[in-house]
PDB file of N, CA and C in Angstrom:
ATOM      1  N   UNK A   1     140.448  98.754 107.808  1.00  0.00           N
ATOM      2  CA  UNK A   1     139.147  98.419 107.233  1.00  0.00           C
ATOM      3  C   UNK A   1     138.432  99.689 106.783  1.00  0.00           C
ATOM      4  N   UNK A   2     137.846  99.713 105.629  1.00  0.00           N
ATOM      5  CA  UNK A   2     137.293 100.655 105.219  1.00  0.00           C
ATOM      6  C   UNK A   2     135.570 100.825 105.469  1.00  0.00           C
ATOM      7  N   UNK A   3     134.464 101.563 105.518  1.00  0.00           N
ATOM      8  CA  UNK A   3     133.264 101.278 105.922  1.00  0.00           C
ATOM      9  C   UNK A   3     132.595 101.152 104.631  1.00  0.00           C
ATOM     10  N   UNK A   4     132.691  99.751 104.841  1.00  0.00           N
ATOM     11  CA  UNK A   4     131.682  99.557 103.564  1.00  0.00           C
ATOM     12  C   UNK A   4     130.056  99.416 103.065  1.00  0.00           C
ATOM     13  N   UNK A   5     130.172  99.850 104.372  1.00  0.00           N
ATOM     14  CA  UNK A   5     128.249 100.432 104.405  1.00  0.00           C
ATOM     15  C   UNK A   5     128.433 101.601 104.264  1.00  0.00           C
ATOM     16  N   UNK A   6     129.332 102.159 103.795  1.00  0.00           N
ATOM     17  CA  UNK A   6     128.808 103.618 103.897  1.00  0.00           C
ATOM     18  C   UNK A   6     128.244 104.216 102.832  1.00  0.00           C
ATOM     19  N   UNK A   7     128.588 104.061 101.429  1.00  0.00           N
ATOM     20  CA  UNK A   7     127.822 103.866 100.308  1.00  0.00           C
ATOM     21  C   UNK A   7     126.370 103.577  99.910  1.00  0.00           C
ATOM     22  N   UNK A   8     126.271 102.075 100.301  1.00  0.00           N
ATOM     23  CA  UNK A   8     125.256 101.560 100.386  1.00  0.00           C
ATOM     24  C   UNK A   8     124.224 101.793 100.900  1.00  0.00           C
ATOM     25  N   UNK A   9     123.472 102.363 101.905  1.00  0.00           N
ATOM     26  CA  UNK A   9     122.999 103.081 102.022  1.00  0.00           C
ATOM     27  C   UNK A   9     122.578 104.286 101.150  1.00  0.00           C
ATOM     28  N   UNK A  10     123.681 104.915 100.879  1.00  0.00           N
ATOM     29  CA  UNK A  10     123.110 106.264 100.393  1.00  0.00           C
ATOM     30  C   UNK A  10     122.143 106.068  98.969  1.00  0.00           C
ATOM     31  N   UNK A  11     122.957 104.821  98.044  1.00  0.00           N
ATOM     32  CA  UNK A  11     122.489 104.844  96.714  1.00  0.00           C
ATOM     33  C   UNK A  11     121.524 103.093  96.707  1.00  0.00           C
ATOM     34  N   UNK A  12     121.048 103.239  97.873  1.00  0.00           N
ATOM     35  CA  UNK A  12     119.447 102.430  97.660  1.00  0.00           C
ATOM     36  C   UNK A  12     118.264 103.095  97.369  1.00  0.00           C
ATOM     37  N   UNK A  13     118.102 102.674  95.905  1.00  0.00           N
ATOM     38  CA  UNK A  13     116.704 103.149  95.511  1.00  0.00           C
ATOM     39  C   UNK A  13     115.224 102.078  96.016  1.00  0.00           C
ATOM     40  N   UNK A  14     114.599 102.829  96.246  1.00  0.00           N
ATOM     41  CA  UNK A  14     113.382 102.293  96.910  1.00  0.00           C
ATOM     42  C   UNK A  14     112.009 101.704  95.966  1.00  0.00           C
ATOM     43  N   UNK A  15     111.900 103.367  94.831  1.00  0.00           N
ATOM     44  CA  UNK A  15     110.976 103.994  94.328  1.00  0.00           C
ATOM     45  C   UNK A  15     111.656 104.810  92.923  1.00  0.00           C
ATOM     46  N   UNK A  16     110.916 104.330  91.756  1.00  0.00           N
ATOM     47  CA  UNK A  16     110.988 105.017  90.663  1.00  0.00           C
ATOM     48  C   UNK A  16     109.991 105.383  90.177  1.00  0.00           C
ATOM     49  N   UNK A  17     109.718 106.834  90.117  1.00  0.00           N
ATOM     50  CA  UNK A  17     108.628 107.661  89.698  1.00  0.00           C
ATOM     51  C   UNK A  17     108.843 107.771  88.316  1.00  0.00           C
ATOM     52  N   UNK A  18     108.113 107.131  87.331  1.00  0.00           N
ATOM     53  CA  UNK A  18     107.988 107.430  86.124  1.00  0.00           C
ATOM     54  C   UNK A  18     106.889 107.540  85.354  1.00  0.00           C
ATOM     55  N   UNK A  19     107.248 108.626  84.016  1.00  0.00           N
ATOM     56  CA  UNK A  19     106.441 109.359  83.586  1.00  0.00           C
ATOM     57  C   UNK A  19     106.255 109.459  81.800  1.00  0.00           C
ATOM     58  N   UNK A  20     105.255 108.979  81.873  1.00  0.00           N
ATOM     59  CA  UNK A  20     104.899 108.359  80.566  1.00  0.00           C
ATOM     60  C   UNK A  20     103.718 109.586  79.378  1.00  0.00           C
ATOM     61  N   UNK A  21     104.758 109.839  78.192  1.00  0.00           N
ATOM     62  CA  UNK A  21     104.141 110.352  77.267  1.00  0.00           C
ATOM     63  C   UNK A  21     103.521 109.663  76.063  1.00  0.00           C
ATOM     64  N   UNK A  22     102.284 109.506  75.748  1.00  0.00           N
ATOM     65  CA  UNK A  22     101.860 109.255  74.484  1.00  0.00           C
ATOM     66  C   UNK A  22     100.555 110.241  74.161  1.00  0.00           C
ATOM     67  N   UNK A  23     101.231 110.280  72.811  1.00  0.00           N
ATOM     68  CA  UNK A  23     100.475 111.403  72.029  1.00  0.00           C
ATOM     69  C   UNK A  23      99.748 112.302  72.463  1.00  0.00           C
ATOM     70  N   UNK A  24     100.384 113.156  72.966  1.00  0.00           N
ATOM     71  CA  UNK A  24      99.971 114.246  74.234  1.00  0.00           C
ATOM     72  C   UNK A  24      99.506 114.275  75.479  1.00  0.00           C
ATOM     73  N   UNK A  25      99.308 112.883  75.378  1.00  0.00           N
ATOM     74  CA  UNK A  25      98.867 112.172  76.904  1.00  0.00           C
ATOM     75  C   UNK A  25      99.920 112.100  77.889  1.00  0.00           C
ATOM     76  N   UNK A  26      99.885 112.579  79.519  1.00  0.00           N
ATOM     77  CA  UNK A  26     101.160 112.539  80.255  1.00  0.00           C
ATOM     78  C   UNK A  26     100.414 111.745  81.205  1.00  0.00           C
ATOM     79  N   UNK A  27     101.270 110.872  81.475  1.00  0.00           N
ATOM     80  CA  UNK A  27     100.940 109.831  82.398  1.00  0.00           C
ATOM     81  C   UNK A  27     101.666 109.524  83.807  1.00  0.00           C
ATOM     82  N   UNK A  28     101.798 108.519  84.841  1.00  0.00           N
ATOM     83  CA  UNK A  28     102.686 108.367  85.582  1.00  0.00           C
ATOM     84  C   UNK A  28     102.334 106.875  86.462  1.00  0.00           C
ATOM     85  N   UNK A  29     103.456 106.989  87.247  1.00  0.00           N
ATOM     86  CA  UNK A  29     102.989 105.256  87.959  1.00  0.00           C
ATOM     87  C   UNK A  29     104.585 105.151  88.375  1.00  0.00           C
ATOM     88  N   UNK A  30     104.387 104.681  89.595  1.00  0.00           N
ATOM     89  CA  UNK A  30     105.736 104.218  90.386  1.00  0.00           C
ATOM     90  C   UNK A  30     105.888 102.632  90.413  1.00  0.00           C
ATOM     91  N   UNK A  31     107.107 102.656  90.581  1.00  0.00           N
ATOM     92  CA  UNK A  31     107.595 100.989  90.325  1.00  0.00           C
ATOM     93  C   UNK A  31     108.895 100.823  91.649  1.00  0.00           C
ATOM     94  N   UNK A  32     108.836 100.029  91.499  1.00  0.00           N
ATOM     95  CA  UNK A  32     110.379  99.281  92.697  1.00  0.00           C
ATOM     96  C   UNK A  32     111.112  98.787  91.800  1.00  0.00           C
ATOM     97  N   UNK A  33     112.697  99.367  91.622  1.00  0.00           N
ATOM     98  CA  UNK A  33     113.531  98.968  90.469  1.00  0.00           C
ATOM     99  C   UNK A  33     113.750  97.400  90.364  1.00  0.00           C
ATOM    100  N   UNK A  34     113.269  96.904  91.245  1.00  0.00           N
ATOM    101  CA  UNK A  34     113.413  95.322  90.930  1.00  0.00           C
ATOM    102  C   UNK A  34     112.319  94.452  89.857  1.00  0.00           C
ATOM    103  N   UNK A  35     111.504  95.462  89.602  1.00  0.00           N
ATOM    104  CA  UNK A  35     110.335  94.928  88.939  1.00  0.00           C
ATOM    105  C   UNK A  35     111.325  94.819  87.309  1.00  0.00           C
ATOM    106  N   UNK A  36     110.454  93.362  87.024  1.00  0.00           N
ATOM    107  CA  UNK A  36     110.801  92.597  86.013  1.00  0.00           C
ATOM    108  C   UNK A  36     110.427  93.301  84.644  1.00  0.00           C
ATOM    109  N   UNK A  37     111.546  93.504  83.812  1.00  0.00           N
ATOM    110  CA  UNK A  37     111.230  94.046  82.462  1.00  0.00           C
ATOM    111  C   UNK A  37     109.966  94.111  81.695  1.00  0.00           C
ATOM    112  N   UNK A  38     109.467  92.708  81.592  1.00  0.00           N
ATOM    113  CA  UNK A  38     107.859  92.826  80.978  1.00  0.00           C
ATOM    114  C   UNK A  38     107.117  92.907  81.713  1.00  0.00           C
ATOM    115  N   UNK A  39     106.795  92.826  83.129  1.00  0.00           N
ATOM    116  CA  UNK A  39     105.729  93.189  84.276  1.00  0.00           C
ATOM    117  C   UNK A  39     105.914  94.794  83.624  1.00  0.00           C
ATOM    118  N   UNK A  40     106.902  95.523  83.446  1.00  0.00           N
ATOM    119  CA  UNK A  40     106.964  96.734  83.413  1.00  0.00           C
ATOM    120  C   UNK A  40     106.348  97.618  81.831  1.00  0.00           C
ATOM    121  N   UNK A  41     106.729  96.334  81.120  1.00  0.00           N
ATOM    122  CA  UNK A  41     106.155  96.637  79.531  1.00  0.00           C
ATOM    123  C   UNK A  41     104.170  96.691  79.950  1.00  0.00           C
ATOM    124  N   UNK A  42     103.840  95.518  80.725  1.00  0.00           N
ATOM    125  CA  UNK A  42     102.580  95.181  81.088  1.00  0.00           C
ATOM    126  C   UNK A  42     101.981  96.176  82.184  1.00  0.00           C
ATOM    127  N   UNK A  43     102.109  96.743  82.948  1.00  0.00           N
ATOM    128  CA  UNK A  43     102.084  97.781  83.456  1.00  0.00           C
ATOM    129  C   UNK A  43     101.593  99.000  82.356  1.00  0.00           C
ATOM    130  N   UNK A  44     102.574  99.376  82.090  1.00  0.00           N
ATOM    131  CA  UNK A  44     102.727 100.396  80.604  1.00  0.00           C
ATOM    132  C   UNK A  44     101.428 100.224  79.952  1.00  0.00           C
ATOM    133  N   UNK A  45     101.340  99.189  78.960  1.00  0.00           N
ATOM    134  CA  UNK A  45     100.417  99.152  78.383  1.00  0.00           C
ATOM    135  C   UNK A  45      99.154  98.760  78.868  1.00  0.00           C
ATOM    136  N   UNK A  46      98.802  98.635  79.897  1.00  0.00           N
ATOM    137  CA  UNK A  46      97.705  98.828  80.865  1.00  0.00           C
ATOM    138  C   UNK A  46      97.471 100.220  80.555  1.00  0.00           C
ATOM    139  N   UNK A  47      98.052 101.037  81.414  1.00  0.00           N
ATOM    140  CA  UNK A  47      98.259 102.112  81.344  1.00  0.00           C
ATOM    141  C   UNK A  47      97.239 102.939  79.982  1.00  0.00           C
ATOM    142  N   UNK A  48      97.539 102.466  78.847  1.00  0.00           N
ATOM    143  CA  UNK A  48      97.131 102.903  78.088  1.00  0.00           C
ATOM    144  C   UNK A  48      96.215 101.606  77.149  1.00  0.00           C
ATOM    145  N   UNK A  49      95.388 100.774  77.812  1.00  0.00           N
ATOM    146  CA  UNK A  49      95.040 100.304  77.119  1.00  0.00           C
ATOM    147  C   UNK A  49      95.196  99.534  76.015  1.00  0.00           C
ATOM    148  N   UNK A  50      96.205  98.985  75.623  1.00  0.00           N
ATOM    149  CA  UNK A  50      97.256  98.676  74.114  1.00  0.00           C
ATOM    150  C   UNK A  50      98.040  97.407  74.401  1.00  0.00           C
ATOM    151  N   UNK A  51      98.481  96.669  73.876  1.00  0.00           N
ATOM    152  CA  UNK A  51      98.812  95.402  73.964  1.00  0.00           C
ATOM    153  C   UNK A  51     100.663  95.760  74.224  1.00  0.00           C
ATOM    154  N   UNK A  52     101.334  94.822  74.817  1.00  0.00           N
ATOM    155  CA  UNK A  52     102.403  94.933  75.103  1.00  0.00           C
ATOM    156  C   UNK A  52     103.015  94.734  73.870  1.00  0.00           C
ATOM    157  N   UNK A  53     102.998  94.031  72.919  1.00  0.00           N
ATOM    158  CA  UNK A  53     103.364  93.797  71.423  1.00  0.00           C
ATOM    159  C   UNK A  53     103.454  95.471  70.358  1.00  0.00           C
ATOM    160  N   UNK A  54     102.476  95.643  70.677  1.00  0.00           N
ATOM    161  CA  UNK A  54     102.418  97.010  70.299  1.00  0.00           C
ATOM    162  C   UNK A  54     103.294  98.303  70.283  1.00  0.00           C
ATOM    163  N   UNK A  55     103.056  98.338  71.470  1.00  0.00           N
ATOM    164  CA  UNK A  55     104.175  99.516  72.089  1.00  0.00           C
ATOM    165  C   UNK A  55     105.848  99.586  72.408  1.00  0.00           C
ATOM    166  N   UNK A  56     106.281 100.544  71.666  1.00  0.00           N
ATOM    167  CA  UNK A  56     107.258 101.139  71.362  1.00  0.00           C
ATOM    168  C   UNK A  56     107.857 102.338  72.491  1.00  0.00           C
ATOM    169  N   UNK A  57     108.941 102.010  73.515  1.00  0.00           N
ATOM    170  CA  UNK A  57     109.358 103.011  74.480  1.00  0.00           C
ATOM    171  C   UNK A  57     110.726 103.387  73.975  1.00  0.00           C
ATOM    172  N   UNK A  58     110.810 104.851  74.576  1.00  0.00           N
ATOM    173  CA  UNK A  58     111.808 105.183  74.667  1.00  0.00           C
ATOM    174  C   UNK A  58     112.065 106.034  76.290  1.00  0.00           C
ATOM    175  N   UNK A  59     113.437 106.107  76.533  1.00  0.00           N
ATOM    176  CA  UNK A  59     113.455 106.810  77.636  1.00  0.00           C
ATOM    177  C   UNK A  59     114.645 107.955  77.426  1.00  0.00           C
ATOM    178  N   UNK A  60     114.381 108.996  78.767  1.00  0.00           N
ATOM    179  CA  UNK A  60     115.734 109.712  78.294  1.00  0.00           C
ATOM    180  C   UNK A  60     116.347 109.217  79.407  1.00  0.00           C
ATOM    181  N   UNK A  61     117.847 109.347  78.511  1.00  0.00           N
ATOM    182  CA  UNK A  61     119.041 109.088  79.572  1.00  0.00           C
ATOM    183  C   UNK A  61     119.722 110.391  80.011  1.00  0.00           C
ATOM    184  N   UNK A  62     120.639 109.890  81.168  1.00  0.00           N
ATOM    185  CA  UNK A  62     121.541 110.951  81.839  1.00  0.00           C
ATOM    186  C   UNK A  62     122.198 111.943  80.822  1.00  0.00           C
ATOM    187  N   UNK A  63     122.425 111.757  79.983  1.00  0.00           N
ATOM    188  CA  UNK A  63     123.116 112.750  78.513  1.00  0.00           C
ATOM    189  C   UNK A  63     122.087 113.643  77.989  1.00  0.00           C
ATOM    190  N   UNK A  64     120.603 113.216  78.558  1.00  0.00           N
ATOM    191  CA  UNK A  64     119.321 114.207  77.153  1.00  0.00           C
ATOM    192  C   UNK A  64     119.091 113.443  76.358  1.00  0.00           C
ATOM    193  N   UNK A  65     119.494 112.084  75.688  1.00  0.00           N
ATOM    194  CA  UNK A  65     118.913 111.668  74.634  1.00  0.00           C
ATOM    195  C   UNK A  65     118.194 110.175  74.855  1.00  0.00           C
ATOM    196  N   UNK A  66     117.397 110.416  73.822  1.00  0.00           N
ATOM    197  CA  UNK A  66     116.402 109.568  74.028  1.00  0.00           C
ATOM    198  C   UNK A  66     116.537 107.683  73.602  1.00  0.00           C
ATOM    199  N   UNK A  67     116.768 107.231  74.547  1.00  0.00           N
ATOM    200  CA  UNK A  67     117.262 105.618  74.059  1.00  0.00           C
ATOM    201  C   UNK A  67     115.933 104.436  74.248  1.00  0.00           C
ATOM    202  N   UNK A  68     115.926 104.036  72.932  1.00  0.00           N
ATOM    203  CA  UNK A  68     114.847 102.667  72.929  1.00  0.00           C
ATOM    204  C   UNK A  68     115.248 102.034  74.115  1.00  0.00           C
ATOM    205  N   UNK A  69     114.342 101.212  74.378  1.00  0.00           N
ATOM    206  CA  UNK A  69     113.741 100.296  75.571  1.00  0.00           C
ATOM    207  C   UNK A  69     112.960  98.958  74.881  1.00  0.00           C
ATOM    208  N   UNK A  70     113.993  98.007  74.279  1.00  0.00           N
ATOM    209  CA  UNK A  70     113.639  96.871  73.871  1.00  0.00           C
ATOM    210  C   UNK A  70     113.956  95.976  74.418  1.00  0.00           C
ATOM    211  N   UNK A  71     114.493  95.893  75.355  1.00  0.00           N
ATOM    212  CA  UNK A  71     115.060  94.016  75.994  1.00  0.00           C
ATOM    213  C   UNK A  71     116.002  94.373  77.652  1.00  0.00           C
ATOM    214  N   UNK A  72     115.995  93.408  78.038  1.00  0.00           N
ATOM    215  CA  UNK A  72     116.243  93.766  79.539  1.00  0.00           C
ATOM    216  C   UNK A  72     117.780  94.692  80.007  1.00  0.00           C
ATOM    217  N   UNK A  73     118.875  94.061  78.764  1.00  0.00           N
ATOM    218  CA  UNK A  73     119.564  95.271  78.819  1.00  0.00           C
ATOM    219  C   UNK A  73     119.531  96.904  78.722  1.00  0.00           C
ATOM    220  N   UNK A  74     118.237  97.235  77.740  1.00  0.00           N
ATOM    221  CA  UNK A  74     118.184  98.762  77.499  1.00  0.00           C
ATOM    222  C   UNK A  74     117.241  98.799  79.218  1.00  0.00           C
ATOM    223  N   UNK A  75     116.351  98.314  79.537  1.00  0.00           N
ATOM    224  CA  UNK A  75     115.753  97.986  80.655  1.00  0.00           C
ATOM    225  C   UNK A  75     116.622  98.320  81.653  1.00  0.00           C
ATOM    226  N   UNK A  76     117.840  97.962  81.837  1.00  0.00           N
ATOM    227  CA  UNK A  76     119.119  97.879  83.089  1.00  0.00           C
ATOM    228  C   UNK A  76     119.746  99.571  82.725  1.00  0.00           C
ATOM    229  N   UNK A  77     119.680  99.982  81.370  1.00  0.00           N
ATOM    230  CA  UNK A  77     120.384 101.142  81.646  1.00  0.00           C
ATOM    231  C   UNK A  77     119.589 102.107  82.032  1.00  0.00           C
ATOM    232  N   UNK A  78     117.867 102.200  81.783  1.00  0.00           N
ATOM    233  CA  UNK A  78     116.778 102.764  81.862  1.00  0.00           C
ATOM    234  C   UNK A  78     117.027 102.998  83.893  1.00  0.00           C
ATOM    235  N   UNK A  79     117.098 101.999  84.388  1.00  0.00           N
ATOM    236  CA  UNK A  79     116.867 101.626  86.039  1.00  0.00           C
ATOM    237  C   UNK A  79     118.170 102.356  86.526  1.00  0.00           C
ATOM    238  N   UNK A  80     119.442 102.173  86.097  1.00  0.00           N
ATOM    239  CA  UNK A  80     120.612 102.611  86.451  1.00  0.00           C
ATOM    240  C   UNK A  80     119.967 104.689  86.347  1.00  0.00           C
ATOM    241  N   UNK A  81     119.469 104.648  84.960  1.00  0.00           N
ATOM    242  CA  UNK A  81     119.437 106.214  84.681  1.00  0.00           C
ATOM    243  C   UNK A  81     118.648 107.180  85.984  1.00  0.00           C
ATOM    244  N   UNK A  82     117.490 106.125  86.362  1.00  0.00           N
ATOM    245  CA  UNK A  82     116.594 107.163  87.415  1.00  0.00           C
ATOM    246  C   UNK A  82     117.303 106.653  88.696  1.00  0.00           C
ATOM    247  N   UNK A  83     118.322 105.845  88.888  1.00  0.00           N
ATOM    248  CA  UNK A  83     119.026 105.425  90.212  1.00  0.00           C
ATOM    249  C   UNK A  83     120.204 106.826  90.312  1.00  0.00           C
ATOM    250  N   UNK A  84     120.649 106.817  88.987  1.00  0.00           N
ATOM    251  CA  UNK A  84     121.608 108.197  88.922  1.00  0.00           C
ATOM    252  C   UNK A  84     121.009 109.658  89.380  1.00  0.00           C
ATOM    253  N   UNK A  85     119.526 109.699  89.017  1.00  0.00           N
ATOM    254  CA  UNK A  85     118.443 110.853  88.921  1.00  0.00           C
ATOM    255  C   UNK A  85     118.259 110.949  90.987  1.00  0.00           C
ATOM    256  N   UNK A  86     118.377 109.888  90.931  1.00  0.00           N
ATOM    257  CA  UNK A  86     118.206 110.034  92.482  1.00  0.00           C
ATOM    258  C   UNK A  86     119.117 110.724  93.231  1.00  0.00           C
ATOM    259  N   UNK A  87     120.722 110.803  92.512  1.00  0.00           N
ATOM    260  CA  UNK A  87     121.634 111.714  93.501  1.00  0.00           C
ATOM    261  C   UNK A  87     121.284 111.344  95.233  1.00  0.00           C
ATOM    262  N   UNK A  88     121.503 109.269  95.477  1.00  0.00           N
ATOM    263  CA  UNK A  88     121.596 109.228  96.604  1.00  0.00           C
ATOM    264  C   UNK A  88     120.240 109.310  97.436  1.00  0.00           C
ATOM    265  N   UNK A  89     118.780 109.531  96.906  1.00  0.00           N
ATOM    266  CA  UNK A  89     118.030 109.767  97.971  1.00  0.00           C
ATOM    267  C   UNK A  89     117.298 107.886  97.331  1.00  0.00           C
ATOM    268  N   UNK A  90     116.368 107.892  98.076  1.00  0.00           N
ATOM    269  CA  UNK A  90     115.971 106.094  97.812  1.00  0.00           C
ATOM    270  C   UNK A  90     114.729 106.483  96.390  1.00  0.00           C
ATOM    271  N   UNK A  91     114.408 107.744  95.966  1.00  0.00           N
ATOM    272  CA  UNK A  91     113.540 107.610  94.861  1.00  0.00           C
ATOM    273  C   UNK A  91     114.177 108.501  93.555  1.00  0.00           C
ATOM    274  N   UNK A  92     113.968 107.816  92.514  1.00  0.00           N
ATOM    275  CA  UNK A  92     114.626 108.125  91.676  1.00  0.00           C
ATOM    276  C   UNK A  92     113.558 108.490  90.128  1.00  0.00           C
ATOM    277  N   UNK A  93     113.808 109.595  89.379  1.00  0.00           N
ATOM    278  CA  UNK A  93     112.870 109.750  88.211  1.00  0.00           C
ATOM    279  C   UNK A  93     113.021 109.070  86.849  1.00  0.00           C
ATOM    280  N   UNK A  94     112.320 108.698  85.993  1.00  0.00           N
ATOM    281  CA  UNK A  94     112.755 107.869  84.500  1.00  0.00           C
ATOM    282  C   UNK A  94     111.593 108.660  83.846  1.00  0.00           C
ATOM    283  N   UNK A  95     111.377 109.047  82.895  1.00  0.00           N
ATOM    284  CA  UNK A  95     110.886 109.389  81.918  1.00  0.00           C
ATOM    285  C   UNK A  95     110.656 109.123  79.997  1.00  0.00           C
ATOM    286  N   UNK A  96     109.353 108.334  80.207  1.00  0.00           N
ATOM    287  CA  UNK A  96     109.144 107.716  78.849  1.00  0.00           C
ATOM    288  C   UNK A  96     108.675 108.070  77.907  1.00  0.00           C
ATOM    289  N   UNK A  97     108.367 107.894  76.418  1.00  0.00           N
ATOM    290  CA  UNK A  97     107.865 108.152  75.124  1.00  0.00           C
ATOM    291  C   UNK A  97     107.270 107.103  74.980  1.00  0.00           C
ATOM    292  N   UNK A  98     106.274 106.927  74.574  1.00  0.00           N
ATOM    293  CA  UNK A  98     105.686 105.625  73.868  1.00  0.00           C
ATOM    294  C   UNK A  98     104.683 105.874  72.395  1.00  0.00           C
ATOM    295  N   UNK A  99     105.354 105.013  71.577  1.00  0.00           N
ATOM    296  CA  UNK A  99     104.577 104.767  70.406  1.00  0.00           C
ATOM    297  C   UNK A  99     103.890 103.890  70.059  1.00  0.00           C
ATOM    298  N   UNK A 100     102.463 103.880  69.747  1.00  0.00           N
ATOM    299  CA  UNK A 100     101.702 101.863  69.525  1.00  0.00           C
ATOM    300  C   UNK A 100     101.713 102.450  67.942  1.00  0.00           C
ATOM    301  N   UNK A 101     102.298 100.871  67.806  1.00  0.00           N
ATOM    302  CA  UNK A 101     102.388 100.340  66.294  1.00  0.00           C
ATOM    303  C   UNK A 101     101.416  99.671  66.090  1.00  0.00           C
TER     304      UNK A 101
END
């Protein structure tokens, strides 16, 4: 038998610290990676006042480059990226761009 808790543990994220740029504005706000794609759009645009319709994200990924954030799949790679950022500890970083249209 192999220990298959042993993993698990290490790469539970708890806490994602993320950090939000618009137009020179730096922002921030923590989330629990389970939080639902548009709670998270709604959040955001709280944040800045601006309608969820509006706003335009991007995030960076594990490579440096910067990937839209339109629908719950770019959403899943966004959560995976600051779960990777975590290197194992339970909080993990994501970092955003936002544009209102």
């Amino acid at each position: 038998m192999t220990g298959s808790g042993e993993f698990d543990d290490i790469y539970e994220l708890t806490k994602i610290r993320v950090k939000i740029h618009l137009d020179g504005d730096v922002r921030g706000m923590a989330l629990k990676p389970e939080v639902p794609f548009l709670e998270f759009k709604q959040r955001v645009a709280a944040k800045f006042e601006t309608s969820v319709q509006s706003l335009m994200l991007k995030f960076r990924d594990e490579d440096g480059g910067k990937v839209s954030l339109r629908d719950d799949s770019d959403y899943e790679l966004a959560i995976e990226t600051a779960r990777e950022s975590a290197k194992g500890r339970p909080e993990g970083k994501l970092e955003l761009w936002c544009e209102i249209r």
